[in-house]
C-alpha atoms as a PDB file:
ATOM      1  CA  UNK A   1      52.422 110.058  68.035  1.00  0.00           C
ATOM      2  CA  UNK A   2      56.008 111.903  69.112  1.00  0.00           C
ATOM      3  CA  UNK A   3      54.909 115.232  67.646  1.00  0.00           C
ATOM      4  CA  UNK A   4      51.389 115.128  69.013  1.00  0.00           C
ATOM      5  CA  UNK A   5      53.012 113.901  72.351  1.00  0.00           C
ATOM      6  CA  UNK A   6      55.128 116.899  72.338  1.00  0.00           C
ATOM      7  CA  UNK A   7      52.997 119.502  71.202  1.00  0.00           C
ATOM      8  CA  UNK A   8      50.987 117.985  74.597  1.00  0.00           C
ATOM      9  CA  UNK A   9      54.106 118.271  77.088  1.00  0.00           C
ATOM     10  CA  UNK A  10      54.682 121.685  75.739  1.00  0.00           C
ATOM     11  CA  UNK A  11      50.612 123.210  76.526  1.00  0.00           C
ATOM     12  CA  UNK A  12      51.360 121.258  79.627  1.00  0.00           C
ATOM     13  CA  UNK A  13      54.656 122.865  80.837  1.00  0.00           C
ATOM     14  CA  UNK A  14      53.434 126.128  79.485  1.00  0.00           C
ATOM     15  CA  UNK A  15      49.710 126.117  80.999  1.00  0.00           C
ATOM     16  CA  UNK A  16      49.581 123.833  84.290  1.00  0.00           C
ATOM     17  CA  UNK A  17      53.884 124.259  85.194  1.00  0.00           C
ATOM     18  CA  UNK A  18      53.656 127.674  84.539  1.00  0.00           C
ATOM     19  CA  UNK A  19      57.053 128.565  82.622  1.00  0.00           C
ATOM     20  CA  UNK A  20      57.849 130.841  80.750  1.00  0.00           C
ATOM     21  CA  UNK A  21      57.364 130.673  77.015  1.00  0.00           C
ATOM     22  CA  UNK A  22      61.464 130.938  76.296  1.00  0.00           C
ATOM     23  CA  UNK A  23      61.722 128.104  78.364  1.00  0.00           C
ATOM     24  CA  UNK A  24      58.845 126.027  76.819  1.00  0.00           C
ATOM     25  CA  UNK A  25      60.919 126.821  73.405  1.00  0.00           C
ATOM     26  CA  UNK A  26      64.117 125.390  74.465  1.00  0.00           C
ATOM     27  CA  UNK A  27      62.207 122.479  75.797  1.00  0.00           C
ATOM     28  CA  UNK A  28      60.847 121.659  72.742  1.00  0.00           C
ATOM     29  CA  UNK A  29      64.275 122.686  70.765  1.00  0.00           C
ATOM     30  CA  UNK A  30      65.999 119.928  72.214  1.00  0.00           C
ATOM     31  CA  UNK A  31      63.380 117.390  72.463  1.00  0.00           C
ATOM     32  CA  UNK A  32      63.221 117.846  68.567  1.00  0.00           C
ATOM     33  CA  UNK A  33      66.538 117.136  68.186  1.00  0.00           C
ATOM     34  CA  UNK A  34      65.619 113.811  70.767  1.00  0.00           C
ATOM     35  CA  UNK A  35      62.970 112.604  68.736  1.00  0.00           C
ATOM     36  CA  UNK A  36      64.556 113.139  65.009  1.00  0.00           C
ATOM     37  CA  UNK A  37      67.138 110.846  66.442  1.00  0.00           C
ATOM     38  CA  UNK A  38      65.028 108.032  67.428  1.00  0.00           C
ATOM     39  CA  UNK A  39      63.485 108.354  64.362  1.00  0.00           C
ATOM     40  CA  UNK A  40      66.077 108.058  62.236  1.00  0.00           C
ATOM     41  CA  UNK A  41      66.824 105.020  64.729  1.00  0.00           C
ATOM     42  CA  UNK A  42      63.027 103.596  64.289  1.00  0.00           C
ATOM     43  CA  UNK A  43      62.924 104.019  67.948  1.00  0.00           C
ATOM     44  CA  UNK A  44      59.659 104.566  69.173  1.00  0.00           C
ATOM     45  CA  UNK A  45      60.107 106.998  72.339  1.00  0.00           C
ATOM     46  CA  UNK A  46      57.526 104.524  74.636  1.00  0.00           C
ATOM     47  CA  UNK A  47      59.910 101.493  73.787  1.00  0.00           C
ATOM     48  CA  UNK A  48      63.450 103.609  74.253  1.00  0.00           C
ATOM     49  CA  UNK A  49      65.608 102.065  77.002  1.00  0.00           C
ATOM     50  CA  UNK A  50      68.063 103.224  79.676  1.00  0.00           C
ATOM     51  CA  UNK A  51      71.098 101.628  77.321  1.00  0.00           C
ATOM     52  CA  UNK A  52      69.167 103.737  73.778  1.00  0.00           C
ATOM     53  CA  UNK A  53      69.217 107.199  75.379  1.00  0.00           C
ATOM     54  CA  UNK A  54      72.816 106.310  77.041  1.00  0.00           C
ATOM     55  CA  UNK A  55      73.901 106.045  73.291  1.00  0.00           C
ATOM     56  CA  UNK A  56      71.962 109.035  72.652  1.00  0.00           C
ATOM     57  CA  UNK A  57      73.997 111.115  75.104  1.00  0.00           C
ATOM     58  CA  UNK A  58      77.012 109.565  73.644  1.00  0.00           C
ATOM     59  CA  UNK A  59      75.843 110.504  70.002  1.00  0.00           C
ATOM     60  CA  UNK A  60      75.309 114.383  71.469  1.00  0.00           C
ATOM     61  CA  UNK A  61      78.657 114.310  72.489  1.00  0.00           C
ATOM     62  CA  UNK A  62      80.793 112.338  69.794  1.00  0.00           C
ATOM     63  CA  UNK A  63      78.352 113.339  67.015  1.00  0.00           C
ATOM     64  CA  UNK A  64      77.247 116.907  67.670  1.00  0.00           C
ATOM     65  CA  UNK A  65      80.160 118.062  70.288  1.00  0.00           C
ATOM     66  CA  UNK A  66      77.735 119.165  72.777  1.00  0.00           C
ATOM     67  CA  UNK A  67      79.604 120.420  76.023  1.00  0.00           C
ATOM     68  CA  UNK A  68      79.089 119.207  79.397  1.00  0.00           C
ATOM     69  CA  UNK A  69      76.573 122.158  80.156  1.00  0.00           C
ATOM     70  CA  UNK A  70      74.257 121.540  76.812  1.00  0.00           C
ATOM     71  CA  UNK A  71      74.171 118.207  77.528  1.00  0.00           C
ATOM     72  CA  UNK A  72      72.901 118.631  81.178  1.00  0.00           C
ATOM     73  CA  UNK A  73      70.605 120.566  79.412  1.00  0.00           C
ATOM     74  CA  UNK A  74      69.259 118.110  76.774  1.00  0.00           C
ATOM     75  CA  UNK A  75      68.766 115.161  79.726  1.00  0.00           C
ATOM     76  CA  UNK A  76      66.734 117.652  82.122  1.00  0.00           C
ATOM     77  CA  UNK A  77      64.174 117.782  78.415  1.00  0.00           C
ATOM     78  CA  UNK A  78      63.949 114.612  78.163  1.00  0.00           C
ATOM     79  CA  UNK A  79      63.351 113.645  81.994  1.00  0.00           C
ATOM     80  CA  UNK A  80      60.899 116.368  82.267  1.00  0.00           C
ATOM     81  CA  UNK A  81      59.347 115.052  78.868  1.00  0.00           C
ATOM     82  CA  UNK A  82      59.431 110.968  80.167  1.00  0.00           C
ATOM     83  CA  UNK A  83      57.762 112.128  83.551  1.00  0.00           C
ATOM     84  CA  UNK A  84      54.986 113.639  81.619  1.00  0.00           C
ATOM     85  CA  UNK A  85      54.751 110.897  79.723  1.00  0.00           C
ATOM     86  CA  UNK A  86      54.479 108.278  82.969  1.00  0.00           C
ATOM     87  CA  UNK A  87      51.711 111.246  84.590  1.00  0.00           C
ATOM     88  CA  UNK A  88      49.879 110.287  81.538  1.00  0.00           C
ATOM     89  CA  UNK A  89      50.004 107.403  81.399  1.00  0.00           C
ATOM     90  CA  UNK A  90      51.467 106.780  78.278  1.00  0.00           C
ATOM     91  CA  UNK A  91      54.757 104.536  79.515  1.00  0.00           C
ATOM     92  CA  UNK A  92      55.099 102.771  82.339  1.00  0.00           C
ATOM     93  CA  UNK A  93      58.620 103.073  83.094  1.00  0.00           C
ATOM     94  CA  UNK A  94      61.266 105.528  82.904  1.00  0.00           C
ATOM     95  CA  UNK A  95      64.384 105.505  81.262  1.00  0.00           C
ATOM     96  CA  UNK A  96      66.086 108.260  82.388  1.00  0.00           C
ATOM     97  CA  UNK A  97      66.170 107.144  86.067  1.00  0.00           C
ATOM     98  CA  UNK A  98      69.440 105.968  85.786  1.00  0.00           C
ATOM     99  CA  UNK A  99      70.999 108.425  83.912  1.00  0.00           C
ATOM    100  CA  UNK A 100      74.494 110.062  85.143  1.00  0.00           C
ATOM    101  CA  UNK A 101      74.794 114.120  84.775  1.00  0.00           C
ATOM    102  CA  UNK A 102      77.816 115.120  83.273  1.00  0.00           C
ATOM    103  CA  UNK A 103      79.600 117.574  85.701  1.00  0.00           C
ATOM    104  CA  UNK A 104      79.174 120.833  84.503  1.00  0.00           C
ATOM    105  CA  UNK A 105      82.232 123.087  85.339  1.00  0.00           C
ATOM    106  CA  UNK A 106      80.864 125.867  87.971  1.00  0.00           C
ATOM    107  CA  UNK A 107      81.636 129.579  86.440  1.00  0.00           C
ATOM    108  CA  UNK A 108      82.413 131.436  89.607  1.00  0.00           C
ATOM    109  CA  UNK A 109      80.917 135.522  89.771  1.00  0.00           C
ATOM    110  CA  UNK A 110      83.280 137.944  90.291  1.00  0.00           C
ATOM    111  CA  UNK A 111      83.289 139.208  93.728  1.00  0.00           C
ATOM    112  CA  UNK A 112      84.964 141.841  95.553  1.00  0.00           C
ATOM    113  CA  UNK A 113      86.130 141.469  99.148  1.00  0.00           C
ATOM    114  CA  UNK A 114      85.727 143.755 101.780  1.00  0.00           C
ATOM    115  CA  UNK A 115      88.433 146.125 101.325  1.00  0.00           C
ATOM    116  CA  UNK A 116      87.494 146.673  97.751  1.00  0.00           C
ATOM    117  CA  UNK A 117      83.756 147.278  98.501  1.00  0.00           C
ATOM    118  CA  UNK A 118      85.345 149.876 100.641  1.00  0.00           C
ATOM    119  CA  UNK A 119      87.514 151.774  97.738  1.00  0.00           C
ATOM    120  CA  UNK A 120      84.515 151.230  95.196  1.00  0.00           C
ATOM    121  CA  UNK A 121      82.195 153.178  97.314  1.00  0.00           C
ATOM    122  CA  UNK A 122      84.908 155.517  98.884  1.00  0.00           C
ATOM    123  CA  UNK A 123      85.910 156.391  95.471  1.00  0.00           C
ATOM    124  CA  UNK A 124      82.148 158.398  95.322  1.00  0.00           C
ATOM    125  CA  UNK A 125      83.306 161.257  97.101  1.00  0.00           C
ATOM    126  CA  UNK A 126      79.851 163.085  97.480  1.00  0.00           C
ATOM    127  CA  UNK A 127      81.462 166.358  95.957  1.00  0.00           C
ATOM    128  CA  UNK A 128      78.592 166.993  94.040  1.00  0.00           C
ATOM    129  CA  UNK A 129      74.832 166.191  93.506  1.00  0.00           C
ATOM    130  CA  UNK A 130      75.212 163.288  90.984  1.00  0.00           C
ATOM    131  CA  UNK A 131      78.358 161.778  93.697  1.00  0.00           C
ATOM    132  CA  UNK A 132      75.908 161.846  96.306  1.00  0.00           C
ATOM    133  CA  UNK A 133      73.168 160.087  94.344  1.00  0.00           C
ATOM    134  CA  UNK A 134      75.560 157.691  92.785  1.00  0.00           C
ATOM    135  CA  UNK A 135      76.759 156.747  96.952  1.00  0.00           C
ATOM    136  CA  UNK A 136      73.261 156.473  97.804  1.00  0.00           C
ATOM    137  CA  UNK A 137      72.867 153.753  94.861  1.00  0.00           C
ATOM    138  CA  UNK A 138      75.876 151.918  95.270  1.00  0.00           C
ATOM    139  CA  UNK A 139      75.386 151.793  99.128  1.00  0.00           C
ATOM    140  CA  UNK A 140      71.581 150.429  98.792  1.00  0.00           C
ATOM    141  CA  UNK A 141      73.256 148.123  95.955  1.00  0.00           C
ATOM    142  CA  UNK A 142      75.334 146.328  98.416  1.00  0.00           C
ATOM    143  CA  UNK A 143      73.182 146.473 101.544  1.00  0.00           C
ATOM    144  CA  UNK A 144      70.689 144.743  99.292  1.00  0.00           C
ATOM    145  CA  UNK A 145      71.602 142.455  96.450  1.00  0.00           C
ATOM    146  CA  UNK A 146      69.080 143.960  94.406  1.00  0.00           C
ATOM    147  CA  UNK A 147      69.438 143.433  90.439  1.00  0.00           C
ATOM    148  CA  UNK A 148      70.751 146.878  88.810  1.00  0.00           C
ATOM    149  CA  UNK A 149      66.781 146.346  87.070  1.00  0.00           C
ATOM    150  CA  UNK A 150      65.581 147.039  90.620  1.00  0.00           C
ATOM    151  CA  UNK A 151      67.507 149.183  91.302  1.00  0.00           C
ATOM    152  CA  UNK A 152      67.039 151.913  88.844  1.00  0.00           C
ATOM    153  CA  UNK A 153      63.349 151.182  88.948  1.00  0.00           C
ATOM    154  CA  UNK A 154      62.798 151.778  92.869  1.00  0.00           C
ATOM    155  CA  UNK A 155      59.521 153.621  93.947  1.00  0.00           C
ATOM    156  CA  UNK A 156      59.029 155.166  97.203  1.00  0.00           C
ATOM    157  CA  UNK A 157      55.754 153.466  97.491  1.00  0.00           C
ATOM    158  CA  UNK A 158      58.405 150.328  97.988  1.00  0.00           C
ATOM    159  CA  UNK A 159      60.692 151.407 100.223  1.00  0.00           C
ATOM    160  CA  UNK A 160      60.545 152.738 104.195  1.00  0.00           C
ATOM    161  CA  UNK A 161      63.402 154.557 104.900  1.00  0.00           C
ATOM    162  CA  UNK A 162      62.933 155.011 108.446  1.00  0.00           C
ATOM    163  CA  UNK A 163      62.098 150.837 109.067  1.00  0.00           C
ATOM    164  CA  UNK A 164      65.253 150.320 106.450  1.00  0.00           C
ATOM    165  CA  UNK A 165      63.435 147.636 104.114  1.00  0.00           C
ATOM    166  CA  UNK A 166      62.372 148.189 100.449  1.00  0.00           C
ATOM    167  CA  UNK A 167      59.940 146.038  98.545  1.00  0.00           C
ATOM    168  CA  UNK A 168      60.774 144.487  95.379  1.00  0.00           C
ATOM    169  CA  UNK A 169      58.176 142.032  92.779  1.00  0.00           C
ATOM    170  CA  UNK A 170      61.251 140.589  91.297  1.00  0.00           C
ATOM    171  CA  UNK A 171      61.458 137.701  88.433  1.00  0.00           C
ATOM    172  CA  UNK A 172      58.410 135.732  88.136  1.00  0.00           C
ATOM    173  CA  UNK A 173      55.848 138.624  89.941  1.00  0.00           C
ATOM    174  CA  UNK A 174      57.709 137.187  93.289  1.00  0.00           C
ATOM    175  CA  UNK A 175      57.376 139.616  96.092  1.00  0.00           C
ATOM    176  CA  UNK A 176      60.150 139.810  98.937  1.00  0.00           C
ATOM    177  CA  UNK A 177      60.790 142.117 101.881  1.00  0.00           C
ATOM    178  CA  UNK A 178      64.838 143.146 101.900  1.00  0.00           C
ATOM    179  CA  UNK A 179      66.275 145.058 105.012  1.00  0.00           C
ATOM    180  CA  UNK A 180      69.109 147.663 104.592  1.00  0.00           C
ATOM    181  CA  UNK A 181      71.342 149.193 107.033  1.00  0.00           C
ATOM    182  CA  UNK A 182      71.966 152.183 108.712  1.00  0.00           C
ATOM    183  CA  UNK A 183      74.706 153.338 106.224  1.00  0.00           C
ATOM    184  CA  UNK A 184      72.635 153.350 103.221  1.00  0.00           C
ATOM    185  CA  UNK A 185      70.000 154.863 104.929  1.00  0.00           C
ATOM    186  CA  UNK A 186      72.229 158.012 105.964  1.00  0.00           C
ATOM    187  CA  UNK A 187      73.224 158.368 101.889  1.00  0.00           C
ATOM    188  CA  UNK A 188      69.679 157.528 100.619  1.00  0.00           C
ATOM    189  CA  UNK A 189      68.705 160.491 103.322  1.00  0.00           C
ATOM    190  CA  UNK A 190      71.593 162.595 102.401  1.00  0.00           C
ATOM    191  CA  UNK A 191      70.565 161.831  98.083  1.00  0.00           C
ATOM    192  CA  UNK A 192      66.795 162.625  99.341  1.00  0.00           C
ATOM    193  CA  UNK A 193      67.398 166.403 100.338  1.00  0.00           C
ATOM    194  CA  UNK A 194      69.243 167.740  97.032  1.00  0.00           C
ATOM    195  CA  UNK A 195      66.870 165.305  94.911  1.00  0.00           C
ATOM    196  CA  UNK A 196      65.080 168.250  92.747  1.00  0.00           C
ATOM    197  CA  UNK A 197      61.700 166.313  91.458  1.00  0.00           C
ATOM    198  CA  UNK A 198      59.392 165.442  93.886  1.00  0.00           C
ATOM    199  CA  UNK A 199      56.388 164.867  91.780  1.00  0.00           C
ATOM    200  CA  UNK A 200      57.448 161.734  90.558  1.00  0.00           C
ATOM    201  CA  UNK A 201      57.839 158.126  92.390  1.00  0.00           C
ATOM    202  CA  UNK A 202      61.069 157.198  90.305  1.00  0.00           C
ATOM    203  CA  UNK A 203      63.711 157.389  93.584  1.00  0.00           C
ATOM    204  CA  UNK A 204      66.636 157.816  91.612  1.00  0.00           C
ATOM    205  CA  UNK A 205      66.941 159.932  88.749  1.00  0.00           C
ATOM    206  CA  UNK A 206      69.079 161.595  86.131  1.00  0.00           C
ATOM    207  CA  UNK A 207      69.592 165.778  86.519  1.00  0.00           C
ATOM    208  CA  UNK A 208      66.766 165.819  84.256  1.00  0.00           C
ATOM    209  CA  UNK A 209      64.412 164.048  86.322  1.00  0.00           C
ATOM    210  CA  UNK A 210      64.186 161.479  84.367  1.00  0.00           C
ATOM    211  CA  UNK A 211      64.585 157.607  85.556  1.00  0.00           C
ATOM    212  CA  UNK A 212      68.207 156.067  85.461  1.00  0.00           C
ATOM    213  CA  UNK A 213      68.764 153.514  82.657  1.00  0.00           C
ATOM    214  CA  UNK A 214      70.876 150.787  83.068  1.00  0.00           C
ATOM    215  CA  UNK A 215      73.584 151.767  80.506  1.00  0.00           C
ATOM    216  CA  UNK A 216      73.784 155.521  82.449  1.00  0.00           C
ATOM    217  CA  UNK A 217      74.047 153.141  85.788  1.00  0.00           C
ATOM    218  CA  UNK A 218      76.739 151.116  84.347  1.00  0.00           C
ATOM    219  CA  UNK A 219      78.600 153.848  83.091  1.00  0.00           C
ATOM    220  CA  UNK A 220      78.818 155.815  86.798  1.00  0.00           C
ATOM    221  CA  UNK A 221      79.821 152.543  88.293  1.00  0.00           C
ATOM    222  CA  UNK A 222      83.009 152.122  85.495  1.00  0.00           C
ATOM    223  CA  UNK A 223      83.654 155.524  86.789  1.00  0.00           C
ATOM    224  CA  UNK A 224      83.848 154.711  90.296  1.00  0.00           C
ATOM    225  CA  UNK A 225      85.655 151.328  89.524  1.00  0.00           C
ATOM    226  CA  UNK A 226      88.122 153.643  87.468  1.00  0.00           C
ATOM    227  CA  UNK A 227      89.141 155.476  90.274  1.00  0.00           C
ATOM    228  CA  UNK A 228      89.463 153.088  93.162  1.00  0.00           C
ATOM    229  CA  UNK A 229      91.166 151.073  90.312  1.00  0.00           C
ATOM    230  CA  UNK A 230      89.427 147.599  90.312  1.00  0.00           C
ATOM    231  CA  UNK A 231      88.275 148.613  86.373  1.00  0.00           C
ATOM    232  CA  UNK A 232      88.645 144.492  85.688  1.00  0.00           C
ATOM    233  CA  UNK A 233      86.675 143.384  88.733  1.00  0.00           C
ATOM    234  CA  UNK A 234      83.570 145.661  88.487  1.00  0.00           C
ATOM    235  CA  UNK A 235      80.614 144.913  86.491  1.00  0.00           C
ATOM    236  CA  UNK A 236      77.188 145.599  87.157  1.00  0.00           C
ATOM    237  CA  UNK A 237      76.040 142.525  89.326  1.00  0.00           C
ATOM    238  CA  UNK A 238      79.470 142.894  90.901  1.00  0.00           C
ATOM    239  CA  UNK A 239      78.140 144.421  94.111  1.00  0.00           C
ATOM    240  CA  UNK A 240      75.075 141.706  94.131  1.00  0.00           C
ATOM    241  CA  UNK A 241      77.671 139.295  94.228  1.00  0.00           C
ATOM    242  CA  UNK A 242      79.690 140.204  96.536  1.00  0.00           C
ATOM    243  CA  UNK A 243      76.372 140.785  99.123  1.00  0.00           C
ATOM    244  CA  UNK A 244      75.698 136.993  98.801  1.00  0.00           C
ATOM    245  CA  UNK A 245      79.131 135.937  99.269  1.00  0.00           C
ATOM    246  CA  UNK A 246      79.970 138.297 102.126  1.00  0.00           C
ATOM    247  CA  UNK A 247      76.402 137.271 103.647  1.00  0.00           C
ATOM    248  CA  UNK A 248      77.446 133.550 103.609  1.00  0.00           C
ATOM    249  CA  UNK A 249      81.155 133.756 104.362  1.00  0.00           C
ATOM    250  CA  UNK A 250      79.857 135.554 107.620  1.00  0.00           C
ATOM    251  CA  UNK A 251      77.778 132.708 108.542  1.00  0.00           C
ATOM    252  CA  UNK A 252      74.133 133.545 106.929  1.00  0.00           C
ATOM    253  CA  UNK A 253      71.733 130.720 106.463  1.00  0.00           C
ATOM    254  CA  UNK A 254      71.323 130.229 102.376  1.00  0.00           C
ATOM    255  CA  UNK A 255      67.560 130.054 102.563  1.00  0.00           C
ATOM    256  CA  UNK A 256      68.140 133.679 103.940  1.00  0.00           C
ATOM    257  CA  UNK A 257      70.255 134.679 101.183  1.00  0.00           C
ATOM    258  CA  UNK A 258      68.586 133.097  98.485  1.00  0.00           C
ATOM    259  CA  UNK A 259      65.145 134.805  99.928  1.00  0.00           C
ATOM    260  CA  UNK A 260      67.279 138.552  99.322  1.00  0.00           C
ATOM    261  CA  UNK A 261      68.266 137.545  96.098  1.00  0.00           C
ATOM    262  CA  UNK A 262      64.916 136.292  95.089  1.00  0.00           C
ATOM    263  CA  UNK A 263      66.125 132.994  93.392  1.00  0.00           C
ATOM    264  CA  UNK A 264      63.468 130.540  92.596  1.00  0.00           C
ATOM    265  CA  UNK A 265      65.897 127.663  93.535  1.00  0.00           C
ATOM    266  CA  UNK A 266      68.284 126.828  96.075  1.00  0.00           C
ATOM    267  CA  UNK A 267      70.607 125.737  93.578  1.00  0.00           C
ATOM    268  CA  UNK A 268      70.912 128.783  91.807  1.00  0.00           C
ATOM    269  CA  UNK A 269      72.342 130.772  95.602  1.00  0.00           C
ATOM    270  CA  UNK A 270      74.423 127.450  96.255  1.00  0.00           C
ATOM    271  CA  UNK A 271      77.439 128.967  93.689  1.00  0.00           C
ATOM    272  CA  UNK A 272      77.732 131.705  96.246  1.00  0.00           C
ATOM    273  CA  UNK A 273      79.158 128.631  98.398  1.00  0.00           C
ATOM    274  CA  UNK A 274      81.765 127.803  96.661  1.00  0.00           C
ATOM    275  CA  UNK A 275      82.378 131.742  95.916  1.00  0.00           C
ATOM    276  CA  UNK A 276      82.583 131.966  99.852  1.00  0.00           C
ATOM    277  CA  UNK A 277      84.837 129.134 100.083  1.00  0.00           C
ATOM    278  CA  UNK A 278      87.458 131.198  98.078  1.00  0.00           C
ATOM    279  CA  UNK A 279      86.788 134.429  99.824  1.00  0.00           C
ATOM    280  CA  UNK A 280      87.834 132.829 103.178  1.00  0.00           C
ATOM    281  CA  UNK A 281      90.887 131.342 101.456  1.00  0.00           C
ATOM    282  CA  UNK A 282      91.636 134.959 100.684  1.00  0.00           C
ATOM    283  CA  UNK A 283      90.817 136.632 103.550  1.00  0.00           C
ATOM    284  CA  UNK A 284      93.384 133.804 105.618  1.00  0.00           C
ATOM    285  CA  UNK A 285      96.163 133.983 103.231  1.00  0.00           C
ATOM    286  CA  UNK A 286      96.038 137.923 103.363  1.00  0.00           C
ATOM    287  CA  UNK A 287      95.546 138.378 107.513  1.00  0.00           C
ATOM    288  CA  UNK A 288      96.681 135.708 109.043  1.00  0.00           C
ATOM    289  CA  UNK A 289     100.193 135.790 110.108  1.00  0.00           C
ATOM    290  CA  UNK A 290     100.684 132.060 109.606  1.00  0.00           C
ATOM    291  CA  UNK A 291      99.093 131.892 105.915  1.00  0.00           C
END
């Protein structure tokens, strides 16, 4: 019955939930793990009770030296698995109610403040063609949020230069409206009038005319960082970062910032809070006379 109940919650999660197949595997990755244990326990999983999966959490961590995250991990399969279970009727009651989520230790993006934003994008000293369409990128990076993906794929059918907004279909076909400001409009203007190609809808692109990949991208930004000499704090989602924490340290409502970022979930923009949290630290301790 466990198998065939599995192979069930994963056609379920996969057709009427919608995820994506990766996801349905890791699902079913650690709910096999679940299920060999309360087999090996001649547990059947409609009989398993709030004090049997408490030792199973305690076996994942003892046992198979899970860490905190994994764990977290392993309980959101089997609550997801035990509510599909209940929706079909198959148990009545649900042992994971109770359960207590190991804190998972938050990993905090690097972001730059305001001052190095400023020596990143200063460093691109539009001395050339390829400066000024690496200024124009890095300006609409930061005025955005966009993922570098985005980025380097950017059509003109999906962005208005004059209105300063660009249209993205991020992660999960998701469509969103982002505005830009008047500085990145000047430098995507500026890019716009030495840009050679015009017969193609790729808005940035190499000398060749070809369309930026993200290696070439990442390799112009560790040139800039080079220069204004934050080499250790730059990465390519650097500049995304550092939009969503400058956003919210300046007051932004999250449900705007997670709507430019195009995150699914709330949770996944609330990190920026506690990035923001340390930015202000910063930003006291360095200005204010009293720090």
């Amino acid at each position: 019955m466990a198998n065939e109940k599995l192979e069930d919650f994963i056609g379920y999660i996969l057709i009427e939930k919608g995820l994506s197949k990766n996801t349905a595997l890791s699902y079913k990755s650690d709910l096999r793990i679940f299920l060999q244990y309360l087999q090996n326990k001649n547990i059947p999983p409609e009989n398993l009770t709030h004090e049997e999966i408490t030792n199973f959490l305690w076996y994942l961590k003892t046992d198979k030296k899970l860490k905190a995250r994994s764990i977290y991990r392993m309980i959101e399969s089997v609550r997801q698995y035990y509510k599909f279970l209940i929706s079909e009727d198959i148990i009545k009651t649900d042992p994971t109610v109770y359960l207590t989520v190991p804190k998972i230790p938050v990993n905090l993006p690097d972001v730059l403040n305001k001052q190095e934003v400023d020596k990143l994008l200063n460093s691109v000293n539009d001395s050339d063609d390829l400066s000024v369409r690496n200024r124009a990128m890095l300006e609409l990076l930061y005025a955005t949020g966009l993922r570098v993906s985005e980025l380097i794929n950017l059509k003109f059918p999906d962005i208005n230069i004059n209105e300063k907004f660009i249209r993205i279909m991020g992660k999960g076909k998701k469509e969103r409206l982002i505005p830009f400001g008047e500085t990145a409009k000047q430098y995507i203007k500026r890019y716009l009038k030495i840009r050679k190609d015009k017969n193609t809808e790729t808005v940035f692109l190499t000398r060749l005319g070809k369309g930026i990949s993200r290696v070439e991208f990442w390799r112009q930004l560790k040139n800039a960082a080079v220069k204004a000499g934050l080499v250790q704090k730059v990465k390519p989602h650097t500049l995304r970062h550092s939009f969503a924490t400058h956003l919210l340290a300046a007051g932004a409502d999250i449900r705007f910032v997670q709507e430019m970022l195009g995150h699914s979930s709330i949770s996944t923009t609330q990190i920026y809070t506690h990035v923001s949290k340390e930015y202000l630290k910063e930003q006291h301790t360095k200005y204010h006379p009293r720090s």
